[in-house]
Protein backbone atom coordinates (compact mmCIF):
# COMPACT_ATOMS: atom_id res chain seq x y z
CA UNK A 1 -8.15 12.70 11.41
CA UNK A 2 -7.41 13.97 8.14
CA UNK A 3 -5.78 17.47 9.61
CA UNK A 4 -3.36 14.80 11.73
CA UNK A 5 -2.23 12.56 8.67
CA UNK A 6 -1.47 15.45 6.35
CA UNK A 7 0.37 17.16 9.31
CA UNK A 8 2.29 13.74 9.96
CA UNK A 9 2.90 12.98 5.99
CA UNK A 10 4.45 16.66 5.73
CA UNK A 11 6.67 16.05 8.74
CA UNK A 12 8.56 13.10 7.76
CA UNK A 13 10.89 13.96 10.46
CA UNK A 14 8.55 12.23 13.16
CA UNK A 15 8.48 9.35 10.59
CA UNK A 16 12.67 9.26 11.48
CA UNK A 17 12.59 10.13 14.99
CA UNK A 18 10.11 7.22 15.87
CA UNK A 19 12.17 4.71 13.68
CA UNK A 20 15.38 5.51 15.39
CA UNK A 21 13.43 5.53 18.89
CA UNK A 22 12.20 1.91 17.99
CA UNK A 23 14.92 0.29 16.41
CA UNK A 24 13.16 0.54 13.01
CA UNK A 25 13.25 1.61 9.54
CA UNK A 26 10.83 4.26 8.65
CA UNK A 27 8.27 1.78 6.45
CA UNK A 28 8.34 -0.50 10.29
CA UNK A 29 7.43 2.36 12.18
CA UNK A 30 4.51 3.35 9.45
CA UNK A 31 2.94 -0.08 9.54
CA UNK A 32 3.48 -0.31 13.76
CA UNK A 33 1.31 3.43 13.97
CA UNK A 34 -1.19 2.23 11.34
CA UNK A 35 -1.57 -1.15 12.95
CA UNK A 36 -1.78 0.20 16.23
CA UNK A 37 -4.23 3.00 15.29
CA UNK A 38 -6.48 0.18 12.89
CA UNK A 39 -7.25 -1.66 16.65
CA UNK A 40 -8.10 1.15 18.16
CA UNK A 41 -10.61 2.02 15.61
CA UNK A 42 -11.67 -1.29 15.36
CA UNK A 43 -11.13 -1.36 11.56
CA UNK A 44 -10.40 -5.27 10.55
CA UNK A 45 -10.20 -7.58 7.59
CA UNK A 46 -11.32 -11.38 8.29
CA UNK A 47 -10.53 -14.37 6.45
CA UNK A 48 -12.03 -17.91 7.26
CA UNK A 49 -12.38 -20.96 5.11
CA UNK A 50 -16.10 -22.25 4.88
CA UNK A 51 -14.82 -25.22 2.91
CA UNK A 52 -11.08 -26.57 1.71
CA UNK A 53 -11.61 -24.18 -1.08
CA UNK A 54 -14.12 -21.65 -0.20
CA UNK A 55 -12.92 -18.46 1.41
CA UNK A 56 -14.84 -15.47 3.46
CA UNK A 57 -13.39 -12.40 3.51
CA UNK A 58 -15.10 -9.90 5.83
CA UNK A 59 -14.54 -6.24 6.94
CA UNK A 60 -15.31 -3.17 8.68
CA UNK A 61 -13.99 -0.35 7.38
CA UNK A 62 -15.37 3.78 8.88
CA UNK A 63 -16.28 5.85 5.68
CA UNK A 64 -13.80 8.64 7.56
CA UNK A 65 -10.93 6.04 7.75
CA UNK A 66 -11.54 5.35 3.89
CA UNK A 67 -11.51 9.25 3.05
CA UNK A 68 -8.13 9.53 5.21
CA UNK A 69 -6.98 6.72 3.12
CA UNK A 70 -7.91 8.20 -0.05
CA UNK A 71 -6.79 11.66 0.81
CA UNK A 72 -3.05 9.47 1.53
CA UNK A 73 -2.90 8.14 -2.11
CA UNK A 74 -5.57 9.82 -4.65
CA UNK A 75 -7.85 6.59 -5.84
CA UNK A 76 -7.94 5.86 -9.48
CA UNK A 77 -11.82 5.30 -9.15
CA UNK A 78 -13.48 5.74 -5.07
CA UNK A 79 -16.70 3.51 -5.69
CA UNK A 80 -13.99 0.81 -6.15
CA UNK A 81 -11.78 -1.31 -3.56
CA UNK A 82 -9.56 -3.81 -4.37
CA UNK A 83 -9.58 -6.96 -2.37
CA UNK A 84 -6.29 -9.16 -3.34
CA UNK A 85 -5.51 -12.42 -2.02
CA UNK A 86 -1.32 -13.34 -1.90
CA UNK A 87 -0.19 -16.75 -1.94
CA UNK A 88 2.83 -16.34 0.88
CA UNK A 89 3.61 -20.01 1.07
CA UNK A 90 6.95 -20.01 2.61
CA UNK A 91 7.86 -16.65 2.55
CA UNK A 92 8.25 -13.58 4.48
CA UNK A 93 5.92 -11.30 3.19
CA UNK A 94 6.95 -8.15 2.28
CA UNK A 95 3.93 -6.93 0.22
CA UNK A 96 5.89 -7.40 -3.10
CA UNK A 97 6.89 -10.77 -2.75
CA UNK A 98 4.02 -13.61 -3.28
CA UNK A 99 4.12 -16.41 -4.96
CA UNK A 100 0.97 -14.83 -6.96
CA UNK A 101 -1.91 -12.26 -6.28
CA UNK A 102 -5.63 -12.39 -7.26
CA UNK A 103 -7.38 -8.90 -7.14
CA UNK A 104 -10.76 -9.01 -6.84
CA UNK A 105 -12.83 -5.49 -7.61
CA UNK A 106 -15.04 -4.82 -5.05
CA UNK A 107 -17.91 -1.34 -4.31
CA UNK A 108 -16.86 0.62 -1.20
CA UNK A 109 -20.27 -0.17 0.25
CA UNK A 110 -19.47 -4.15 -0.06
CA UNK A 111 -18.60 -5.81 3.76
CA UNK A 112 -17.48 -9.20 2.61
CA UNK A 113 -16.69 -11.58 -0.69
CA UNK A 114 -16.31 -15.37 -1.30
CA UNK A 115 -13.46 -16.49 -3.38
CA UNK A 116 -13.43 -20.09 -4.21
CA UNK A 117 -10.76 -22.49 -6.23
CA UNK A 118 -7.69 -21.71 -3.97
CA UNK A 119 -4.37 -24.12 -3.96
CA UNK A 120 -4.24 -27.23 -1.01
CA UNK A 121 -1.54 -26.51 1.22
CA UNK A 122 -0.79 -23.00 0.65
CA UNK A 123 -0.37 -19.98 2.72
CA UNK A 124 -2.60 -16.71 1.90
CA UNK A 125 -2.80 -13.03 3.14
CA UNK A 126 -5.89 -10.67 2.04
CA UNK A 127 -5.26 -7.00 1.73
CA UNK A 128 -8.42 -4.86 1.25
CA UNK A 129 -7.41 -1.26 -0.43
CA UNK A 130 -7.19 0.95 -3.57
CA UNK A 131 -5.29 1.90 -6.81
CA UNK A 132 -3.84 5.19 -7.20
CA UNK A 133 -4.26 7.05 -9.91
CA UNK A 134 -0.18 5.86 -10.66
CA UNK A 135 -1.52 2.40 -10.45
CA UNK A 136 0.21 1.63 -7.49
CA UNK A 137 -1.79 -0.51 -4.44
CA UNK A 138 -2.84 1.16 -1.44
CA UNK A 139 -3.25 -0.99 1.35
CA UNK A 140 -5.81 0.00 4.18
CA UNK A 141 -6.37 -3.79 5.82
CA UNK A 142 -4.50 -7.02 6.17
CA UNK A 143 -5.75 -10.10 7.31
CA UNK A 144 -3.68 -12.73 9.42
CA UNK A 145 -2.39 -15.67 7.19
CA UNK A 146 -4.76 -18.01 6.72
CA UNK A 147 -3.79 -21.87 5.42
CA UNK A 148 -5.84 -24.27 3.11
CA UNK A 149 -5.91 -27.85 4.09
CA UNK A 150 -3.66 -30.35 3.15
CA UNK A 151 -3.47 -32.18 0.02
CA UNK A 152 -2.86 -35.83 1.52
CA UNK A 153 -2.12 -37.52 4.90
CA UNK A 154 1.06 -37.56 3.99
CA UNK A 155 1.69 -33.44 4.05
CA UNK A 156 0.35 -33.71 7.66
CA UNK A 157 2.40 -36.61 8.56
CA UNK A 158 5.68 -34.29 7.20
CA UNK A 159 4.81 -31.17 9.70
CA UNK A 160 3.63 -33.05 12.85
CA UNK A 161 8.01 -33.34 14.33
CA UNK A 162 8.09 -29.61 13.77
CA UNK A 163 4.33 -28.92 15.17
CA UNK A 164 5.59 -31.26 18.24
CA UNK A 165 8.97 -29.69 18.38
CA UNK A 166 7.45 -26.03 18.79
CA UNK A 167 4.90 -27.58 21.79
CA UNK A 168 7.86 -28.53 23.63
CA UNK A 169 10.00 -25.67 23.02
CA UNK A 170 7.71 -22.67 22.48
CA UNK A 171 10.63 -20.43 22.07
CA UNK A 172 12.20 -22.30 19.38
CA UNK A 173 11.80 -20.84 15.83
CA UNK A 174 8.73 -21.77 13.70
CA UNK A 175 9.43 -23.73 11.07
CA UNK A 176 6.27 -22.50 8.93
CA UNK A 177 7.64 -18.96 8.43
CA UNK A 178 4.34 -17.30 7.36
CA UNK A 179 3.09 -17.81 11.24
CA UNK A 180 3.07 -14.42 12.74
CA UNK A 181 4.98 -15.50 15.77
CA UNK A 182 7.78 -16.59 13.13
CA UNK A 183 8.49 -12.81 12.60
CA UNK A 184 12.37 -12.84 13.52
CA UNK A 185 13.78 -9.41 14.32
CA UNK A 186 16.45 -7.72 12.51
């Protein structure tokens, strides 16, 4: 696995020839492949409220995907992940863009984490990966957006004409844009 990343990362031209193929820009085609190849592998990153403010974050993650990963970006320290939580509350994520990010440190070893004290009625994405030894983030895992409850009756009250709108028209365009259906193409 290894011998096939370093042979794809020094031919960026399959990088190009895949984008233009698809439609894409490079970084789209990069996240399809490693998207596609994390089902296959059956690599995933959970998220699931046990409470309004208590999350579960839980993964599986192959020691040989990790040492692809780290042989990708060289890891600042490799006992250590980095778990980070972004608020995407009306946005379209781009994985620069949240409204704010908590990074939580976590051992390679580890399999899940709590995190407790989150906003009501916000949108969050969990990213399990590493920092580089530039301090940059290297994501391995997302998670699918996941929503904390609503702060009063009356937030619930404001989203059921779009939640009854989308029943009745399915093909319509979400209103809550961090749904992954929302995605819009370009």
């Amino acid at each position: 696995m290894i011998k096939d990343i370093v042979h794809l990362q020094n031919r960026n031209i399959f990088w190009k020839q895949n984008a233009d193929q698809m439609n894409q820009s490079i970084n789209i085609a990069k996240l399809n492949v490693r998207k596609s190849a994390m089902k296959k592998s059956g690599h995933d990153l959970y998220a699931v409220f046990l409470s309004d403010d208590l999350l579960y974050c839980r993964w599986s993650l192959a020691p040989s995907t990790l040492k692809a990963a780290f042989h990708c970006g060289k890891p600042l320290n490799s006992e250590i992940l980095d778990l980070r939580i972004f608020d995407i509350t009306d946005i379209y994520f781009n994985g620069v863009n949240a409204h704010s990010v908590t990074c939580i440190k976590v051992s390679k070893d580890d399999q899940f984490w709590t995190i407790k004290g989150l906003k009501r009625n916000r949108s969050y994405i969990c990213e399990l990966g590493f920092l580089t030894e530039d301090y940059r983030f290297f994501p391995i895992l997302q998670s699918h957006p996941i929503h904390t409850p609503f702060q009063s009756t009356e937030d619930y009250v404001q989203r059921l004409p779009d939640v009854e709108q989308y029943y009745q028209l399915p093909a319509c365009f979400l209103p809550w844009i961090e749904h992954p259906d929302a995605v819009v193409d370009s």
